[in-house]
Each structure stands twice: as C-alpha cells, then as structure tokens.
PDB file of N, CA and C in Angstrom:
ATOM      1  N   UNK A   1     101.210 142.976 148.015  1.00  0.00           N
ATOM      2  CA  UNK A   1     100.593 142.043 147.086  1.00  0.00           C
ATOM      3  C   UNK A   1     100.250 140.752 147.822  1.00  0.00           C
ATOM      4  N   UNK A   2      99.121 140.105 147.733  1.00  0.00           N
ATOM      5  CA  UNK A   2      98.785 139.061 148.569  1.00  0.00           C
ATOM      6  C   UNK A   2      98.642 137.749 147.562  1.00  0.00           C
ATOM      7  N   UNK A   3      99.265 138.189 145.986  1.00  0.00           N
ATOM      8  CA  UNK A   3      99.479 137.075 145.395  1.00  0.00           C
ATOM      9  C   UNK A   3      98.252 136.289 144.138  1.00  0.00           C
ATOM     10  N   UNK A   4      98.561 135.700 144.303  1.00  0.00           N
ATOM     11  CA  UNK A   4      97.184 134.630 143.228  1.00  0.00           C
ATOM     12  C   UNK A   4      97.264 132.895 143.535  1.00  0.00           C
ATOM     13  N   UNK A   5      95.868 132.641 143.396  1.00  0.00           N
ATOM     14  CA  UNK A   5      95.549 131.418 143.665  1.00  0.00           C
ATOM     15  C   UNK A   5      94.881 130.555 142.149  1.00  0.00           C
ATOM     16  N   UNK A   6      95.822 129.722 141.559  1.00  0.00           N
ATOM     17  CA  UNK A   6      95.335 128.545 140.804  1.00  0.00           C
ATOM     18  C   UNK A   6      94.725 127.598 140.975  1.00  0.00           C
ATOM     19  N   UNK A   7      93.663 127.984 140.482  1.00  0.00           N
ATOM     20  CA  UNK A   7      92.900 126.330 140.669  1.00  0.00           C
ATOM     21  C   UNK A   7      92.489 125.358 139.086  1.00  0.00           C
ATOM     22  N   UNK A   8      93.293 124.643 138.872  1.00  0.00           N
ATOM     23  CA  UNK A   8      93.093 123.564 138.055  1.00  0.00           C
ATOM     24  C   UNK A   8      92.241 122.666 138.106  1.00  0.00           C
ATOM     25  N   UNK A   9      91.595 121.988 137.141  1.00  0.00           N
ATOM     26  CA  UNK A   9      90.852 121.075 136.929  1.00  0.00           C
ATOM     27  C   UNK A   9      91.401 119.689 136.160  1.00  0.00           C
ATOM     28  N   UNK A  10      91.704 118.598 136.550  1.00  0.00           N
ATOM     29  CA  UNK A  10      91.751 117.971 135.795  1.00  0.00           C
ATOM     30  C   UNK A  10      90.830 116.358 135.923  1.00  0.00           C
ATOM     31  N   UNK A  11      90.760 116.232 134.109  1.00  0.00           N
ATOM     32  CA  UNK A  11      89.713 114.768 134.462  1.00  0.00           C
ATOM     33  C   UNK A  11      90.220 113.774 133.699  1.00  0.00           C
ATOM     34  N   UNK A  12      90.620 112.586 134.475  1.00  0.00           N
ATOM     35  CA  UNK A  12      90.607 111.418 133.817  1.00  0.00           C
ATOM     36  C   UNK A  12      89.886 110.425 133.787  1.00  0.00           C
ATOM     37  N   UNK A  13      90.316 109.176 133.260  1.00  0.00           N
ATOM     38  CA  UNK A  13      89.616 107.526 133.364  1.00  0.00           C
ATOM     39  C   UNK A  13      89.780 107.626 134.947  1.00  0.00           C
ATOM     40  N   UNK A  14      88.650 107.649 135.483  1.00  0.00           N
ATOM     41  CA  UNK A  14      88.595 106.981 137.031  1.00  0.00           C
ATOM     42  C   UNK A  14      89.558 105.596 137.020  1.00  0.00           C
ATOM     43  N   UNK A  15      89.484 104.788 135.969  1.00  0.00           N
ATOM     44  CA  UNK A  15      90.438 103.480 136.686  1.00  0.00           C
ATOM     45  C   UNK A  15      92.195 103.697 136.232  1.00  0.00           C
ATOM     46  N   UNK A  16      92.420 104.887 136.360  1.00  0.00           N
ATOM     47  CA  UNK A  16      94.069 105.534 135.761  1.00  0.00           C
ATOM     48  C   UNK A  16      93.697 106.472 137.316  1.00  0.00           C
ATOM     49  N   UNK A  17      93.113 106.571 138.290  1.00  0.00           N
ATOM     50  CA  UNK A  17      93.521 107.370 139.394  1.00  0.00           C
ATOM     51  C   UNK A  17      94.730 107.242 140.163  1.00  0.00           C
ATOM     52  N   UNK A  18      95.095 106.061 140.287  1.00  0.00           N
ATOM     53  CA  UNK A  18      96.144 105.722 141.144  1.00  0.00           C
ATOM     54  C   UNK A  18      97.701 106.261 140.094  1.00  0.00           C
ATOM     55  N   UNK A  19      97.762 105.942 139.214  1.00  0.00           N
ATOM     56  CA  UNK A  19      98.887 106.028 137.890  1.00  0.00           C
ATOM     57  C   UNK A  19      99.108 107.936 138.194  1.00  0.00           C
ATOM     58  N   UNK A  20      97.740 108.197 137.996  1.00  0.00           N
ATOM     59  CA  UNK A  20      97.526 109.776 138.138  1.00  0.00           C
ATOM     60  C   UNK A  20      98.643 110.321 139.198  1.00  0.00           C
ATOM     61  N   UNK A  21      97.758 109.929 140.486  1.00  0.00           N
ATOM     62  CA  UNK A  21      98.422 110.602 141.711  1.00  0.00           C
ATOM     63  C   UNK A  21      99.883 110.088 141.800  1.00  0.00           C
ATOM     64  N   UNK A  22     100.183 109.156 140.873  1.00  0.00           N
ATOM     65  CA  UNK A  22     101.861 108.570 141.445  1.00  0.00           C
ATOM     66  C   UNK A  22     102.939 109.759 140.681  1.00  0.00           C
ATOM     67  N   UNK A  23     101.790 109.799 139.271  1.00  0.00           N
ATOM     68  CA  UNK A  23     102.988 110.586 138.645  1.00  0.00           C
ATOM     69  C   UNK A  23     102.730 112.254 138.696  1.00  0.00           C
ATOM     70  N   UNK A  24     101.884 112.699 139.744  1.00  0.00           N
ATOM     71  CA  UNK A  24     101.875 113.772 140.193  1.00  0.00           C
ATOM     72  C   UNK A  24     102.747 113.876 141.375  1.00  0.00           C
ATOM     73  N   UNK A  25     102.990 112.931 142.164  1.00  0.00           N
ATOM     74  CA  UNK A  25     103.497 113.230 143.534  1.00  0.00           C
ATOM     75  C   UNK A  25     104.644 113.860 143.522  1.00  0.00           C
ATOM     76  N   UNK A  26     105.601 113.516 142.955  1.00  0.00           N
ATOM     77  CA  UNK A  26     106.841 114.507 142.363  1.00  0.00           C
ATOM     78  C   UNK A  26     107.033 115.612 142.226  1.00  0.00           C
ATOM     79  N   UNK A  27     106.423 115.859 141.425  1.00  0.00           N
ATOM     80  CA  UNK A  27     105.963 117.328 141.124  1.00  0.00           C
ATOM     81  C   UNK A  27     104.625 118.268 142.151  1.00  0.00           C
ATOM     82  N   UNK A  28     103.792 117.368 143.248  1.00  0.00           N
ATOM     83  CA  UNK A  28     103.313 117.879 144.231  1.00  0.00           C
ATOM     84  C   UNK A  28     104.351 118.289 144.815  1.00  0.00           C
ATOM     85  N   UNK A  29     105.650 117.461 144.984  1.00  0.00           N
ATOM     86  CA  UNK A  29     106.420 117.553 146.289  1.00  0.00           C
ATOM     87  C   UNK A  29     107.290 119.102 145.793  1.00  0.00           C
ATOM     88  N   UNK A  30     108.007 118.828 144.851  1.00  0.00           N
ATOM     89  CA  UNK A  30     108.619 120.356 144.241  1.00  0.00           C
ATOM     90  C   UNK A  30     107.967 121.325 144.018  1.00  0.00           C
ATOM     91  N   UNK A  31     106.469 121.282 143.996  1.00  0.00           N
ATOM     92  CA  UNK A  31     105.981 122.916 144.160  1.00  0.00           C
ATOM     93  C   UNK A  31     105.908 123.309 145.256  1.00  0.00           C
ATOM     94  N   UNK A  32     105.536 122.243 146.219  1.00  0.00           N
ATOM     95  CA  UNK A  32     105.181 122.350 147.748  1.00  0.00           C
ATOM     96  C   UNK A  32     106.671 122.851 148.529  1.00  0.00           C
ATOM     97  N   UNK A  33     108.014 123.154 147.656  1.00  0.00           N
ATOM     98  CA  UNK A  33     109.183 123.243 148.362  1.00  0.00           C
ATOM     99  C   UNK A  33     109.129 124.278 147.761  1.00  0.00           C
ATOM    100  N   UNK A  34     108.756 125.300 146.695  1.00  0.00           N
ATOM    101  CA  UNK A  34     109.428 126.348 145.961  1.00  0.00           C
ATOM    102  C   UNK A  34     108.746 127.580 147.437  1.00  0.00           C
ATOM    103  N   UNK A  35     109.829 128.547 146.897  1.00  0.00           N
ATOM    104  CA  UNK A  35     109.944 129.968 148.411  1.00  0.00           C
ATOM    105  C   UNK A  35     108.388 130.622 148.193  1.00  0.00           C
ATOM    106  N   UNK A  36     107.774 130.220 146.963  1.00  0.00           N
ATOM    107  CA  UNK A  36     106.827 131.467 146.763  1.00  0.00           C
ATOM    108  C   UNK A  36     105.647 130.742 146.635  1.00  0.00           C
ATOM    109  N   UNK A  37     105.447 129.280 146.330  1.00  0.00           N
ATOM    110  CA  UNK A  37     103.917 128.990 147.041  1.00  0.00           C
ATOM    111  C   UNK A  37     103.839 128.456 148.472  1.00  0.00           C
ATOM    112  N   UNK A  38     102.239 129.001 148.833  1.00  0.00           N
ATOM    113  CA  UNK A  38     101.977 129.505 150.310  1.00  0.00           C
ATOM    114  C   UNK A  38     101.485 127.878 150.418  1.00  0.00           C
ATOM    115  N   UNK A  39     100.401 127.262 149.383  1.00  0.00           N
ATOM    116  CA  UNK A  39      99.760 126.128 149.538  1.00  0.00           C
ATOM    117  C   UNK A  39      99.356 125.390 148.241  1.00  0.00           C
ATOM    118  N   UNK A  40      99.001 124.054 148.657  1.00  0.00           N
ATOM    119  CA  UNK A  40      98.971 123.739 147.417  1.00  0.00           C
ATOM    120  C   UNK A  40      97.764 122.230 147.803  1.00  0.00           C
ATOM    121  N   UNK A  41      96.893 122.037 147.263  1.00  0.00           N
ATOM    122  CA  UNK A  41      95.930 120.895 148.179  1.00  0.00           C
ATOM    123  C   UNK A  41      95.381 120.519 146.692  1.00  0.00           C
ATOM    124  N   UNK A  42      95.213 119.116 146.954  1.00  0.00           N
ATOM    125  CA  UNK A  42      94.349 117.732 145.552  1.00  0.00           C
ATOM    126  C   UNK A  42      93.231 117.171 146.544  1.00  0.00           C
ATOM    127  N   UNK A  43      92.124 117.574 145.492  1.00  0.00           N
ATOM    128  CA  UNK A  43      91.243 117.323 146.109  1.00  0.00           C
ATOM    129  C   UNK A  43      90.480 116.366 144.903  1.00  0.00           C
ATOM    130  N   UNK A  44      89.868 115.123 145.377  1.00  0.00           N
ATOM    131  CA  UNK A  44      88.750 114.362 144.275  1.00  0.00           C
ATOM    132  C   UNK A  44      87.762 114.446 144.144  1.00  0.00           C
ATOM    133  N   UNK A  45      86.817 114.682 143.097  1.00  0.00           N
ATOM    134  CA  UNK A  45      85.189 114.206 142.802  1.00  0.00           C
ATOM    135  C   UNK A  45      85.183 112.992 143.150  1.00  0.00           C
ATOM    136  N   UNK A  46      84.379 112.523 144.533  1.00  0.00           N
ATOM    137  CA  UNK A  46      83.718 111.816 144.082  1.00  0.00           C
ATOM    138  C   UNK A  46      82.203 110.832 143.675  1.00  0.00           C
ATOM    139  N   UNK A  47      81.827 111.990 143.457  1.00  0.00           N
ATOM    140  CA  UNK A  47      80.485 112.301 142.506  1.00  0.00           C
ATOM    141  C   UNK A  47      80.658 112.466 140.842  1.00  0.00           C
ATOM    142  N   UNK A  48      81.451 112.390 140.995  1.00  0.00           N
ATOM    143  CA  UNK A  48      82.425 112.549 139.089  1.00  0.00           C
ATOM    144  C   UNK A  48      83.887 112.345 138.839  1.00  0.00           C
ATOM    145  N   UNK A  49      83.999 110.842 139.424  1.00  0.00           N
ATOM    146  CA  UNK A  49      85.092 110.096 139.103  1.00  0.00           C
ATOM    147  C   UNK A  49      85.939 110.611 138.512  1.00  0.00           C
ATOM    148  N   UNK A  50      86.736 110.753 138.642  1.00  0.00           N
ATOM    149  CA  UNK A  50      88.372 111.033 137.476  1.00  0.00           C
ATOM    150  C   UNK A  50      88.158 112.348 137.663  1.00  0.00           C
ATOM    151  N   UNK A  51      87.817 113.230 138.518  1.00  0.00           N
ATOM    152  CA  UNK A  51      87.953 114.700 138.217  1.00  0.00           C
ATOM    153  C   UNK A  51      88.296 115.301 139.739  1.00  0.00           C
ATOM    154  N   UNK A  52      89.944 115.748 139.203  1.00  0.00           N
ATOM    155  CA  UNK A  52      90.987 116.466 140.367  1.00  0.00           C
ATOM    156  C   UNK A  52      90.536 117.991 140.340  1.00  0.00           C
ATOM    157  N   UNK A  53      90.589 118.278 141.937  1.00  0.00           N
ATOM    158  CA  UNK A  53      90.925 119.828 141.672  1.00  0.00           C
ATOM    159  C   UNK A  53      92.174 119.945 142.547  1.00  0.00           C
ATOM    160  N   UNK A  54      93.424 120.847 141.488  1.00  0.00           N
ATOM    161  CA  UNK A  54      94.241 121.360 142.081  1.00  0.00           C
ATOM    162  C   UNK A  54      94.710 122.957 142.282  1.00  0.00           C
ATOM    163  N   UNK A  55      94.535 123.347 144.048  1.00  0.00           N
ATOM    164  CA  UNK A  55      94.934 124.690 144.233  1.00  0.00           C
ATOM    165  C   UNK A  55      95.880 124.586 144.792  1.00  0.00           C
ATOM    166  N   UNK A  56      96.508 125.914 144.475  1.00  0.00           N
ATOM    167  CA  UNK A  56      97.806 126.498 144.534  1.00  0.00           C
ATOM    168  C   UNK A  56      97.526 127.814 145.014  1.00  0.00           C
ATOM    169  N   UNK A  57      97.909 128.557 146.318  1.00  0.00           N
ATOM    170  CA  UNK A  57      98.244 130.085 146.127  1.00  0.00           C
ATOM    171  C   UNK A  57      99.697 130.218 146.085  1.00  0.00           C
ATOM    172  N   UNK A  58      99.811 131.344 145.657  1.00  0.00           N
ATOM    173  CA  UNK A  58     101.896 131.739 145.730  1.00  0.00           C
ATOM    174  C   UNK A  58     101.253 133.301 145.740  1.00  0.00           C
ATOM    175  N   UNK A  59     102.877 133.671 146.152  1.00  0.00           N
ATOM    176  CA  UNK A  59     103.100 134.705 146.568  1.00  0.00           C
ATOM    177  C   UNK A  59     103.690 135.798 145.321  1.00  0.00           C
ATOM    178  N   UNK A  60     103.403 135.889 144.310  1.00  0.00           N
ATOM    179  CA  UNK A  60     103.609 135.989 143.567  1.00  0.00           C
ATOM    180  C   UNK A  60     102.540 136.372 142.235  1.00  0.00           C
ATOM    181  N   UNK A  61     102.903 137.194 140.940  1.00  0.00           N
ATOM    182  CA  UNK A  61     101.832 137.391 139.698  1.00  0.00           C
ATOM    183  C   UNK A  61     101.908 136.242 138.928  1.00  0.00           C
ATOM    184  N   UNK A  62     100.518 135.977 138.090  1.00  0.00           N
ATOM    185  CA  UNK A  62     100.082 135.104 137.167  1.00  0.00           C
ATOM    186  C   UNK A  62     101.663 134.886 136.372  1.00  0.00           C
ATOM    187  N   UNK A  63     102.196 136.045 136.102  1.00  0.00           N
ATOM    188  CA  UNK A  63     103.079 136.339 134.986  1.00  0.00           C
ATOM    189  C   UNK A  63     104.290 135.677 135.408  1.00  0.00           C
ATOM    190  N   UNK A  64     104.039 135.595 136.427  1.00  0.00           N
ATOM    191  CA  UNK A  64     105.704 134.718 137.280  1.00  0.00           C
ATOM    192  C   UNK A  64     105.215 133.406 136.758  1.00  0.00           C
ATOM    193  N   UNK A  65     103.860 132.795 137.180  1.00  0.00           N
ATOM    194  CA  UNK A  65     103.629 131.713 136.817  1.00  0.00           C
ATOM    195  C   UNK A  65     103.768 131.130 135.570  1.00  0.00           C
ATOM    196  N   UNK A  66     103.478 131.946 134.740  1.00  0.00           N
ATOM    197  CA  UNK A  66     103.423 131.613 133.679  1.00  0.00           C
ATOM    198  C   UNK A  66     105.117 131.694 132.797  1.00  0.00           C
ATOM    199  N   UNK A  67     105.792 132.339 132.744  1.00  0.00           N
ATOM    200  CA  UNK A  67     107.236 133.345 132.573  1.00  0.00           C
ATOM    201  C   UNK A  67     108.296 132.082 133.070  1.00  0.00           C
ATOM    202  N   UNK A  68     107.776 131.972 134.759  1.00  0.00           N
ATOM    203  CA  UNK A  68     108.825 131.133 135.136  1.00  0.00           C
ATOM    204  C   UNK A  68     108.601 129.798 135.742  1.00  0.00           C
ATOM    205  N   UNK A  69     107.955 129.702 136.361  1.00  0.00           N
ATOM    206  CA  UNK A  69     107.235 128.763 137.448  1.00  0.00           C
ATOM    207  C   UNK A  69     107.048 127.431 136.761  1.00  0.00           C
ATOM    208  N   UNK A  70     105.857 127.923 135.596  1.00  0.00           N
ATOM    209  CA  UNK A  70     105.390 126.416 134.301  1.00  0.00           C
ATOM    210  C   UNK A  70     106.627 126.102 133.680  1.00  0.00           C
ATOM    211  N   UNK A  71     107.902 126.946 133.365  1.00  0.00           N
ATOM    212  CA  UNK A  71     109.478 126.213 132.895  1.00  0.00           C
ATOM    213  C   UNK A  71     110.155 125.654 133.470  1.00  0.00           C
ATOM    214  N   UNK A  72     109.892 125.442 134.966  1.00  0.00           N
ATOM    215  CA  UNK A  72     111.109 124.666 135.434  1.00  0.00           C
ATOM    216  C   UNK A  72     111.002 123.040 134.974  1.00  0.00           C
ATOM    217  N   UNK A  73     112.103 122.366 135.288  1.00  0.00           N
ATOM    218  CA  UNK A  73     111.907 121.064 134.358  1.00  0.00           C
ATOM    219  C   UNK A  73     111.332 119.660 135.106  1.00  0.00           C
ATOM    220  N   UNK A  74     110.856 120.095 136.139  1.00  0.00           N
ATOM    221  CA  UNK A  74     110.179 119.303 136.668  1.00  0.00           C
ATOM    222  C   UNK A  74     108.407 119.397 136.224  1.00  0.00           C
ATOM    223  N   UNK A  75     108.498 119.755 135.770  1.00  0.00           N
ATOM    224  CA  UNK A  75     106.965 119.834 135.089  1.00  0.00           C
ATOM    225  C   UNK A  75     106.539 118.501 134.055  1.00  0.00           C
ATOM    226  N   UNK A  76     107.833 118.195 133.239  1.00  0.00           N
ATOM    227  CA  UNK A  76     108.014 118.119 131.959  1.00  0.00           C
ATOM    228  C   UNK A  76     107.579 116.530 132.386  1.00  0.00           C
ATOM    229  N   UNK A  77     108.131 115.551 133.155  1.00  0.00           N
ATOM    230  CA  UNK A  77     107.612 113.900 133.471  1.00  0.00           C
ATOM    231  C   UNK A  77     106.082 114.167 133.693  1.00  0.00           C
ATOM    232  N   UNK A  78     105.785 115.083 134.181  1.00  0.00           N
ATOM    233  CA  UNK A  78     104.262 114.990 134.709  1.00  0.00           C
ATOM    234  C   UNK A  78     103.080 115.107 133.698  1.00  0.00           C
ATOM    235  N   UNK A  79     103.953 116.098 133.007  1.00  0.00           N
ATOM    236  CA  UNK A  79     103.053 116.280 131.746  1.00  0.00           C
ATOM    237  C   UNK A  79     103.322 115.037 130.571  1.00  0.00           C
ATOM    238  N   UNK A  80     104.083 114.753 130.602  1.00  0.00           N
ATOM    239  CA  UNK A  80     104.222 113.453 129.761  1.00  0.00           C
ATOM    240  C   UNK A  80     103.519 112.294 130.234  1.00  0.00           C
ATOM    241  N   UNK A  81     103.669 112.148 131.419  1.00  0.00           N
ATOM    242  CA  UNK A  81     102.866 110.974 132.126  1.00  0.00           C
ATOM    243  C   UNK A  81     101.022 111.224 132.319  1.00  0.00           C
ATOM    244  N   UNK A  82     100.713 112.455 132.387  1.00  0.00           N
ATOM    245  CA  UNK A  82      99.684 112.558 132.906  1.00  0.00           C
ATOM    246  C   UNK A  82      98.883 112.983 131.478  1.00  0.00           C
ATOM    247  N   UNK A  83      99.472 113.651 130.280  1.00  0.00           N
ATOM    248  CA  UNK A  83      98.738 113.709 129.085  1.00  0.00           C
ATOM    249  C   UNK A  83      97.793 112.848 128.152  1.00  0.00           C
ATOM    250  N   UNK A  84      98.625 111.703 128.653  1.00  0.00           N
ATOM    251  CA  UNK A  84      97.568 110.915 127.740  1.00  0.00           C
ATOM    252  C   UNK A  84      96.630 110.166 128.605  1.00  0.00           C
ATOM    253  N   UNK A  85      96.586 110.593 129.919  1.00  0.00           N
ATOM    254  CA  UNK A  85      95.296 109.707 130.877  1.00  0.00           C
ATOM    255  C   UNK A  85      94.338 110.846 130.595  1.00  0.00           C
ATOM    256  N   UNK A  86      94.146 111.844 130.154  1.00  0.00           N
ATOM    257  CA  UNK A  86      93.166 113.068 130.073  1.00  0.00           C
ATOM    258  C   UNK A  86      91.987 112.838 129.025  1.00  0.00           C
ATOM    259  N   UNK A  87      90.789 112.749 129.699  1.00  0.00           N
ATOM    260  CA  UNK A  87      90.144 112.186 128.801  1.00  0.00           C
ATOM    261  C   UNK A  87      89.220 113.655 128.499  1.00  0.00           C
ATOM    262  N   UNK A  88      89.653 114.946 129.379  1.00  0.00           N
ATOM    263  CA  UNK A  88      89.089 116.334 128.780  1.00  0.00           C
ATOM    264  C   UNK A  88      90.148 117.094 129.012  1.00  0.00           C
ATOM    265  N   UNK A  89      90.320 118.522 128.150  1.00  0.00           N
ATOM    266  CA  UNK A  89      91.214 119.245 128.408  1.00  0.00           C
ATOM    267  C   UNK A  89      91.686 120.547 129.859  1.00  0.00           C
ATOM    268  N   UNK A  90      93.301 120.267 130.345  1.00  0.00           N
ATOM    269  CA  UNK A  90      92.794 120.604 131.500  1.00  0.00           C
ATOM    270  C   UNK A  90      92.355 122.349 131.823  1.00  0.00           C
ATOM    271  N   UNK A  91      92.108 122.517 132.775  1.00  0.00           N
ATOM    272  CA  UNK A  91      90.804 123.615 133.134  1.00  0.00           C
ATOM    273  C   UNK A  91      91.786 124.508 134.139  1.00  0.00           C
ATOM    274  N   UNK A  92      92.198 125.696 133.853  1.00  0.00           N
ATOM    275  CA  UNK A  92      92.392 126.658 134.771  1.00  0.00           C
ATOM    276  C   UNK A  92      92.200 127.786 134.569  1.00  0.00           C
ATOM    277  N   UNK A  93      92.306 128.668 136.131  1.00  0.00           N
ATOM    278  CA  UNK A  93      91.680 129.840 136.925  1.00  0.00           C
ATOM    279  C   UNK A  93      92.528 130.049 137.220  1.00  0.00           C
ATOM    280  N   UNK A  94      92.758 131.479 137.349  1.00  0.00           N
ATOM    281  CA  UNK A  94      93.881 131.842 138.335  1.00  0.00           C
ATOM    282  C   UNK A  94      92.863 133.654 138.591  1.00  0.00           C
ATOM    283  N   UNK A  95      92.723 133.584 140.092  1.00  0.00           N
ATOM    284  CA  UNK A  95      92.363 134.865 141.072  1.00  0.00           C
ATOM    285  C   UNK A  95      93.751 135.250 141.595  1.00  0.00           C
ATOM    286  N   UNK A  96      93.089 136.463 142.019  1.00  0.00           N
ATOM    287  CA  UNK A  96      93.783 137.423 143.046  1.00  0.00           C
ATOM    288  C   UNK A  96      93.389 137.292 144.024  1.00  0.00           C
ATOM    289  N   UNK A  97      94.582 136.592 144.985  1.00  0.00           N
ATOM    290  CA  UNK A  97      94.275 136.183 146.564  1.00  0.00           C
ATOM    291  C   UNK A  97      93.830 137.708 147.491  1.00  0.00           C
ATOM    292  N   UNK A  98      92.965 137.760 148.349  1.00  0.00           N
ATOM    293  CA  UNK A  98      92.604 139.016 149.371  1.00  0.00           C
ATOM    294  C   UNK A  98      93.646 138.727 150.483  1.00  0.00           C
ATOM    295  N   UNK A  99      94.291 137.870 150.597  1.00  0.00           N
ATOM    296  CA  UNK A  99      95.122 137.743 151.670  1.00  0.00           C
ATOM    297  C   UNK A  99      94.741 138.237 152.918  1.00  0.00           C
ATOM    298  N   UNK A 100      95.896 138.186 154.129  1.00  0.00           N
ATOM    299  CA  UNK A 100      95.587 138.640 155.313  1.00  0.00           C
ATOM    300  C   UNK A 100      94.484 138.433 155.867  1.00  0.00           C
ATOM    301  N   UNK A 101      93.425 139.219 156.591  1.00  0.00           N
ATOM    302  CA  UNK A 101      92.314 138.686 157.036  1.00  0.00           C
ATOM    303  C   UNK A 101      91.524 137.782 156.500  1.00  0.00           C
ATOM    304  N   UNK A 102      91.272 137.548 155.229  1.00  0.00           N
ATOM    305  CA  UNK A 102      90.598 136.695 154.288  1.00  0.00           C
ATOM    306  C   UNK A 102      91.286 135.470 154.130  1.00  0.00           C
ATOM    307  N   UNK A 103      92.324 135.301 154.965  1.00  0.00           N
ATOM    308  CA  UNK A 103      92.972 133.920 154.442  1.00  0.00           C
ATOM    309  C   UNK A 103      92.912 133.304 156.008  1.00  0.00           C
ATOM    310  N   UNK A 104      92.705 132.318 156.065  1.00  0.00           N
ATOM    311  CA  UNK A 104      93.363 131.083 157.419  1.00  0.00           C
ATOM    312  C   UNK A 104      93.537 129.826 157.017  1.00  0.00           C
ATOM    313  N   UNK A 105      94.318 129.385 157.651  1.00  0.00           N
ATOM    314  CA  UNK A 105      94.791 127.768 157.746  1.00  0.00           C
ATOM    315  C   UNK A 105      94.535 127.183 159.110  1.00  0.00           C
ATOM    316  N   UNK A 106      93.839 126.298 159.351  1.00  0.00           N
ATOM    317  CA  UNK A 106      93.823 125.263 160.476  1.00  0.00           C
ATOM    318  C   UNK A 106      94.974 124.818 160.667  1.00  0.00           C
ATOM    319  N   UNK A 107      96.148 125.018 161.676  1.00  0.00           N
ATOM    320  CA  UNK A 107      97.184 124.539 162.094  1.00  0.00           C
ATOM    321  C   UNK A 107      96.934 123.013 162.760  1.00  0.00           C
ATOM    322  N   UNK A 108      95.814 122.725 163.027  1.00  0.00           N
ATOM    323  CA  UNK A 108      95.551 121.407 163.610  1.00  0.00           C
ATOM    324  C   UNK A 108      95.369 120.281 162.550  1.00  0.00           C
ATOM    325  N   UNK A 109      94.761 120.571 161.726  1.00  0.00           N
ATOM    326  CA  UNK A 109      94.607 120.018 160.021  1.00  0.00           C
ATOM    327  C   UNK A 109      95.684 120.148 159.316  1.00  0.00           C
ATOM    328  N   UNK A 110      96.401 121.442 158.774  1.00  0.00           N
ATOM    329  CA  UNK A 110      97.712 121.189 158.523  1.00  0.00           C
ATOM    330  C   UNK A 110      98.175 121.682 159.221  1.00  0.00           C
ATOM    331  N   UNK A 111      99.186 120.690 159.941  1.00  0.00           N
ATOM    332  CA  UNK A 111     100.469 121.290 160.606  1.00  0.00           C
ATOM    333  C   UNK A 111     101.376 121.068 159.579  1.00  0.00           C
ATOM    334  N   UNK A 112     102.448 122.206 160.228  1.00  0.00           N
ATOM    335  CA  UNK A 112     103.756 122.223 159.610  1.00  0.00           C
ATOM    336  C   UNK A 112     104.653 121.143 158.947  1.00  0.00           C
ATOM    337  N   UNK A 113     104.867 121.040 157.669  1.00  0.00           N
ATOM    338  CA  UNK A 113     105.696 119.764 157.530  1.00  0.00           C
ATOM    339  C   UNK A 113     107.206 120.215 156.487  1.00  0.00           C
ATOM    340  N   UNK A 114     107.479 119.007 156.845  1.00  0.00           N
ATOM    341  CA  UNK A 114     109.064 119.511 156.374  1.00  0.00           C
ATOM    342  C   UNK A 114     109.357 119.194 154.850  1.00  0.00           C
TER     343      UNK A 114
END
C-alpha cells in the first residue's frame, strides 16, 4: 500500500494570516512527528490572499484518517482557533498515493529534520 495524500484547502481574511499560521504550528509540528505521515507542506496563494494549501501523505487508509488520526486531541485548539478566521468552508481531497517510483523528495530542499 503506498498510502493516501490530503490536500486541504483553506481560506481566510488575508489580514488573520499570521494568527493563522501561529495557531497551526502546533499541530503542524504533531502531525509532522506521528510514525505514519511521510510529509506534510503549507503552501500560500499569493494571487488569492488568505488561501492555504495543506498536503499531507501518510502511510496509511483514508479510514485511519478519518477513525483515528482527526481524534487525537491535538486537533481540537486548532480547530477552535482557526474556525472562526474562515471566511469559506474548508476544502478536502484525499488520493491514492502511486508511491515508489512516482514519488521523490529533494534531499537538498528538505533535508532531514528532527
């Protein structure tokens, strides 16, 4: 199994960006530690202010994600903090990663971190 990749959308008030990313970082940092996602990258519009994309692959089914992954309780500040800056509702995808040959990472871009 080579897993699944989430990609979220989210959009706020461009002048709540900074508030955004503070009270995401937390919860960037604890997914970025769990055994079963591979990656996880925030990326900005900016051509359309206030609008994040966040991917995730893990090693792992939608159903984990959903079952177990979205319950742990570190979710719960982020979503409280980040709910009411949403000025649309947020947007996700979730594929089936091709893994192996179809996947690379630039080790020079990201290197390894602890």
């Amino acid at each position: 199994m080579a897993g699944i990749s989430v990609h979220g959308t989210i959009t706020i008030d461009p002048k709540n960006k900074d508030t955004f990313l503070a009270a995401l970082k937390p919860t960037f940092d604890a997914i970025k530690a769990e055994p079963l996602n591979l990656f996880f990258e925030i990326s900005y519009d900016e051509k359309n202010a206030g609008v994040f994309k966040l991917i995730e692959s893990w090693n792992c089914t939608s159903e984990y994600i959903m079952s177990t992954q979205l319950q742990k309780d570190y979710y719960k500040p982020y979503h409280a903090a980040v709910e009411p800056l949403l000025i649309k509702p947020f947007e996700v995808q979730v594929f089936n990663r091709l893994g192996g040959e179809w996947a690379s990472v630039n080790a020079a871009v990201y290197p390894a971190s602890s």
